[in-house]
PDB file of N, CA and C in Angstrom:
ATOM      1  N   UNK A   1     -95.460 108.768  36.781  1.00  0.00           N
ATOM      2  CA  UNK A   1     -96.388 107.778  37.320  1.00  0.00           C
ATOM      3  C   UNK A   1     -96.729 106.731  36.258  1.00  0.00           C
ATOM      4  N   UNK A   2     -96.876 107.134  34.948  1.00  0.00           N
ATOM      5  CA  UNK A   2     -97.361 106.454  33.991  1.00  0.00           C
ATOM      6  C   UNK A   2     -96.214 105.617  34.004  1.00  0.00           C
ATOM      7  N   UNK A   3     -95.074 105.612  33.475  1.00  0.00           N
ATOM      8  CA  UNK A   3     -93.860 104.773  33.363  1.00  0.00           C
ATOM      9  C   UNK A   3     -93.726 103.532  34.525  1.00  0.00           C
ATOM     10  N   UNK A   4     -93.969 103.968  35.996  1.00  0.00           N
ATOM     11  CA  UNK A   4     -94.158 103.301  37.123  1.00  0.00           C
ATOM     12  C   UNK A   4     -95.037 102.581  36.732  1.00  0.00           C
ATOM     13  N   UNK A   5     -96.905 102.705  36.272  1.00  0.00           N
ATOM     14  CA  UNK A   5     -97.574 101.424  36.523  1.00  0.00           C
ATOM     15  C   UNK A   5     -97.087 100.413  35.009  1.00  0.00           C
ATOM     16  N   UNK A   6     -96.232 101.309  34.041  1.00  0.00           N
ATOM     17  CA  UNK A   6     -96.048 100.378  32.901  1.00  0.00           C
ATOM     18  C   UNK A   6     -94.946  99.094  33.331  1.00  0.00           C
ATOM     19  N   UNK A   7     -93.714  99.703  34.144  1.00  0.00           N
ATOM     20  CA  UNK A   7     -93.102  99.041  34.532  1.00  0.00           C
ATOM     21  C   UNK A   7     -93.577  97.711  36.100  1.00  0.00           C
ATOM     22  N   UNK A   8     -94.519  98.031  36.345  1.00  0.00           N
ATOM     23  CA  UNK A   8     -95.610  96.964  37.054  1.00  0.00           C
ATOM     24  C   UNK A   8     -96.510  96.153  36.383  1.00  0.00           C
ATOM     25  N   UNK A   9     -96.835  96.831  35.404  1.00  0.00           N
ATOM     26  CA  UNK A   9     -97.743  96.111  34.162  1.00  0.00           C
ATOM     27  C   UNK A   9     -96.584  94.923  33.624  1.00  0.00           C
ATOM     28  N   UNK A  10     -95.576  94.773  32.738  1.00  0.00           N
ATOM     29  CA  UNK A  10     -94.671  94.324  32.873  1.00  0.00           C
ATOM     30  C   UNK A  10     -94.162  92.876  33.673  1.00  0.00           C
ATOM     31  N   UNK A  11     -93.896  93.770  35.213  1.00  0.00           N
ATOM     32  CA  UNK A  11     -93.558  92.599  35.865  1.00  0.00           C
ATOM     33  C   UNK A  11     -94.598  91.364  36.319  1.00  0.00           C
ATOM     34  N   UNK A  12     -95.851  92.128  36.321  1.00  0.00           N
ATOM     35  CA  UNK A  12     -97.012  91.114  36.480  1.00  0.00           C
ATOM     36  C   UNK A  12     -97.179  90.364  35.424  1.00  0.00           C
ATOM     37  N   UNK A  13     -97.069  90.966  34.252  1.00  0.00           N
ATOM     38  CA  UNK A  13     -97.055  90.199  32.959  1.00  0.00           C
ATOM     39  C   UNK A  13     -96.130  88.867  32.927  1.00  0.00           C
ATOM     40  N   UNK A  14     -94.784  89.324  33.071  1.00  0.00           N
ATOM     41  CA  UNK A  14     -94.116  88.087  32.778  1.00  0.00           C
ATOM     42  C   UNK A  14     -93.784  87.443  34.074  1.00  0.00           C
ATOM     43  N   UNK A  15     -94.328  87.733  35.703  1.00  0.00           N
ATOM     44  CA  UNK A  15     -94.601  87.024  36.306  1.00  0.00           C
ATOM     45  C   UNK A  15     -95.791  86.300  36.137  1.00  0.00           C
ATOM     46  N   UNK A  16     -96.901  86.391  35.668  1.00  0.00           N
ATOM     47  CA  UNK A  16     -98.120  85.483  35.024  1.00  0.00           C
ATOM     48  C   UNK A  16     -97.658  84.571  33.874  1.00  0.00           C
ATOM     49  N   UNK A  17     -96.626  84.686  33.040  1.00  0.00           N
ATOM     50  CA  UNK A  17     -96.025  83.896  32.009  1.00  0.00           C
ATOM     51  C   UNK A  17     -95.423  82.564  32.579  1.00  0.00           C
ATOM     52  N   UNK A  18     -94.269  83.156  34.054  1.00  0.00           N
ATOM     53  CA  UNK A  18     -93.638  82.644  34.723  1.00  0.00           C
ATOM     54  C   UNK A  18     -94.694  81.203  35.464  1.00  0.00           C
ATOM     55  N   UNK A  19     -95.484  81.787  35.982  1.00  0.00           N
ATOM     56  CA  UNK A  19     -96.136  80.895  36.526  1.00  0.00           C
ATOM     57  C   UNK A  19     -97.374  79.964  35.828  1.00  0.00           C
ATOM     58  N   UNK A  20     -97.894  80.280  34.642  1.00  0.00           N
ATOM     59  CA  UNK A  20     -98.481  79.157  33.494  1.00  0.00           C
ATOM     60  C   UNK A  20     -97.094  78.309  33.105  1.00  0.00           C
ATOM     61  N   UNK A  21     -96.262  78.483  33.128  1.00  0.00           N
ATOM     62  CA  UNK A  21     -94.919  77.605  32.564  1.00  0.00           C
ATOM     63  C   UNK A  21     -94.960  76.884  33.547  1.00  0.00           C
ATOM     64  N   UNK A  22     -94.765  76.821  35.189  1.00  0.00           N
ATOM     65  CA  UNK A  22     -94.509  76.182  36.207  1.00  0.00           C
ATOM     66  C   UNK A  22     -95.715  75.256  36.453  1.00  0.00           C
ATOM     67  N   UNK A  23     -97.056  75.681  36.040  1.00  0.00           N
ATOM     68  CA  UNK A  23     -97.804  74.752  35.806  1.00  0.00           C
ATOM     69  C   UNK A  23     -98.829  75.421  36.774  1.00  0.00           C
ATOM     70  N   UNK A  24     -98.705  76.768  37.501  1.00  0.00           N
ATOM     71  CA  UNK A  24     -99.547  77.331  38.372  1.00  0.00           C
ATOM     72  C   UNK A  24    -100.637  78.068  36.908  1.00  0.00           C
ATOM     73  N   UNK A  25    -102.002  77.455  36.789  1.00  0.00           N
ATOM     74  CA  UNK A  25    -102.517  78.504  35.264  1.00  0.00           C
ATOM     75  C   UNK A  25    -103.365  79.363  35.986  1.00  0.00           C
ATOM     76  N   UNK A  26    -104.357  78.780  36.733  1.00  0.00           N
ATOM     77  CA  UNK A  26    -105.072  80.263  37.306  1.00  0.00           C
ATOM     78  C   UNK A  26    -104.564  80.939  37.660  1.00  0.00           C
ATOM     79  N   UNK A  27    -103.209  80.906  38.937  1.00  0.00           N
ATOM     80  CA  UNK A  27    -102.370  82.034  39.192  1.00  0.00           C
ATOM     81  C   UNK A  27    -101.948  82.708  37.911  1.00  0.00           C
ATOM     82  N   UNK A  28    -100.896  82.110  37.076  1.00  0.00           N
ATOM     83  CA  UNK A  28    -100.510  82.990  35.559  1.00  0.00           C
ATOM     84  C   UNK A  28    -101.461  83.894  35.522  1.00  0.00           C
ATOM     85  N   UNK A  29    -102.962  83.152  34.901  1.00  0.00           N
ATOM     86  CA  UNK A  29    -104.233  83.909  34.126  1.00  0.00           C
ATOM     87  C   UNK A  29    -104.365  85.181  35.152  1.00  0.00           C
ATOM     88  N   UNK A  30    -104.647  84.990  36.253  1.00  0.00           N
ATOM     89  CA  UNK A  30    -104.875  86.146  37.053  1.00  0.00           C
ATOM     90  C   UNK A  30    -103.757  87.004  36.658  1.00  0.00           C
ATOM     91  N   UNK A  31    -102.185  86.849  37.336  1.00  0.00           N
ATOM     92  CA  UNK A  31    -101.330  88.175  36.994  1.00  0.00           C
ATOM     93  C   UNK A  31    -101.424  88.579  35.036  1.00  0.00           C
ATOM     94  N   UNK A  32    -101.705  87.975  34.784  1.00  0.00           N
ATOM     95  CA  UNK A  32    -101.335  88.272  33.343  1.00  0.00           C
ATOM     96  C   UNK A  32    -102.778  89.600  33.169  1.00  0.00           C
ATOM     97  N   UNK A  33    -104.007  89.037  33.686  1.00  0.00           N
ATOM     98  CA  UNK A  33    -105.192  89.949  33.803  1.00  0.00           C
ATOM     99  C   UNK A  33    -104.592  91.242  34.223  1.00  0.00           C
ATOM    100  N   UNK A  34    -104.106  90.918  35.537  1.00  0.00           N
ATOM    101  CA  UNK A  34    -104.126  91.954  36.624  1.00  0.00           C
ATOM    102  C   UNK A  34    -103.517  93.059  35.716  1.00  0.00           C
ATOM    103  N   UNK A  35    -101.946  92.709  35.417  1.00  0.00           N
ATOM    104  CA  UNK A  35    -100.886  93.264  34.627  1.00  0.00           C
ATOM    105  C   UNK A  35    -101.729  93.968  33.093  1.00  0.00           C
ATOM    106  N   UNK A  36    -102.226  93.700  32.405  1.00  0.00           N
ATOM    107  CA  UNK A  36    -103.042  94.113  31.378  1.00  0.00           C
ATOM    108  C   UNK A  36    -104.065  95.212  31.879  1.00  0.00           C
ATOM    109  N   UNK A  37    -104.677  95.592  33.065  1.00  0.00           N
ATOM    110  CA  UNK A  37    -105.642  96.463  33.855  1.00  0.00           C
ATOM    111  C   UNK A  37    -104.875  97.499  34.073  1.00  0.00           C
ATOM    112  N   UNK A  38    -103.428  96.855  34.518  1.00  0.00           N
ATOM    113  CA  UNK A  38    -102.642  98.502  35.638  1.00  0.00           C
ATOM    114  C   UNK A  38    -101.845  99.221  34.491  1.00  0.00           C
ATOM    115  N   UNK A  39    -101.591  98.608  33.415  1.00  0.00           N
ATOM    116  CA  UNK A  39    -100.697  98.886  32.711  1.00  0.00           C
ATOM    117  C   UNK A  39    -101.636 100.075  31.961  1.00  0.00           C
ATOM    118  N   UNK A  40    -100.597 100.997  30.981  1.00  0.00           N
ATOM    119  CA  UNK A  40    -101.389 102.235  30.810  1.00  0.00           C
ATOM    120  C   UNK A  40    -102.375 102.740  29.566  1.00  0.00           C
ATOM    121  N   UNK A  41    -101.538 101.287  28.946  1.00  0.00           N
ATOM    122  CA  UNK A  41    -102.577 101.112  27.682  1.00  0.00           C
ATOM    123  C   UNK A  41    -104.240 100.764  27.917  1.00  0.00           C
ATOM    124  N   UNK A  42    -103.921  99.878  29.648  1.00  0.00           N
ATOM    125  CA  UNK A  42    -105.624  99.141  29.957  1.00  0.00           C
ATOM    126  C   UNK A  42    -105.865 100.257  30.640  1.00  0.00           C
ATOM    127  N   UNK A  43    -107.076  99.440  31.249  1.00  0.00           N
ATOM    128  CA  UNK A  43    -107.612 100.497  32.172  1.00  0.00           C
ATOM    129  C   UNK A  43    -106.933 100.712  33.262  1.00  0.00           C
ATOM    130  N   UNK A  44    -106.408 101.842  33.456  1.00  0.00           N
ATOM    131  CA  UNK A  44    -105.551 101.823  34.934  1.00  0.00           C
ATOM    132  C   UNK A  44    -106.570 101.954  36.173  1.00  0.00           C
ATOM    133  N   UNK A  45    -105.934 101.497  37.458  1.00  0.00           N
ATOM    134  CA  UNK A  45    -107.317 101.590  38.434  1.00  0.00           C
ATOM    135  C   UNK A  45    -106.592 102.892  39.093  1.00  0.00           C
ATOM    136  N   UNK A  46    -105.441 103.449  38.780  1.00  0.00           N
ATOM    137  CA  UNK A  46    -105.174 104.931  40.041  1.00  0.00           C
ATOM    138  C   UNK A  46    -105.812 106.187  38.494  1.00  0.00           C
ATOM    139  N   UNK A  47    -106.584 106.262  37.494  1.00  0.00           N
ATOM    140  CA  UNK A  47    -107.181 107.290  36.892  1.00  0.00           C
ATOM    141  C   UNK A  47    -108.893 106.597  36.489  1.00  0.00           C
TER     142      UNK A  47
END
């Protein structure tokens, strides 16, 4: 499970990268948040 939300942590991450480059920044800022929360180093929200 842990590996699963790291590998979601991840894709939100550099989908939030993806989209501050395109010029979307609140969207980026949000996934980049989101991605930093689920991932297992942050606070995860499924423990």
């Amino acid at each position: 499970m842990e590996f699963l939300l790291w590998i979601l942590a991840v894709i939100l991450v550099i989908s939030g990268i993806v989209s501050l480059v395109r010029g979307a920044v609140l969207w980026g800022i949000v996934l980049i948040i989101v991605g930093l929360l689920v991932g297992p180093g942050g606070v995860s929200i499924f423990t």
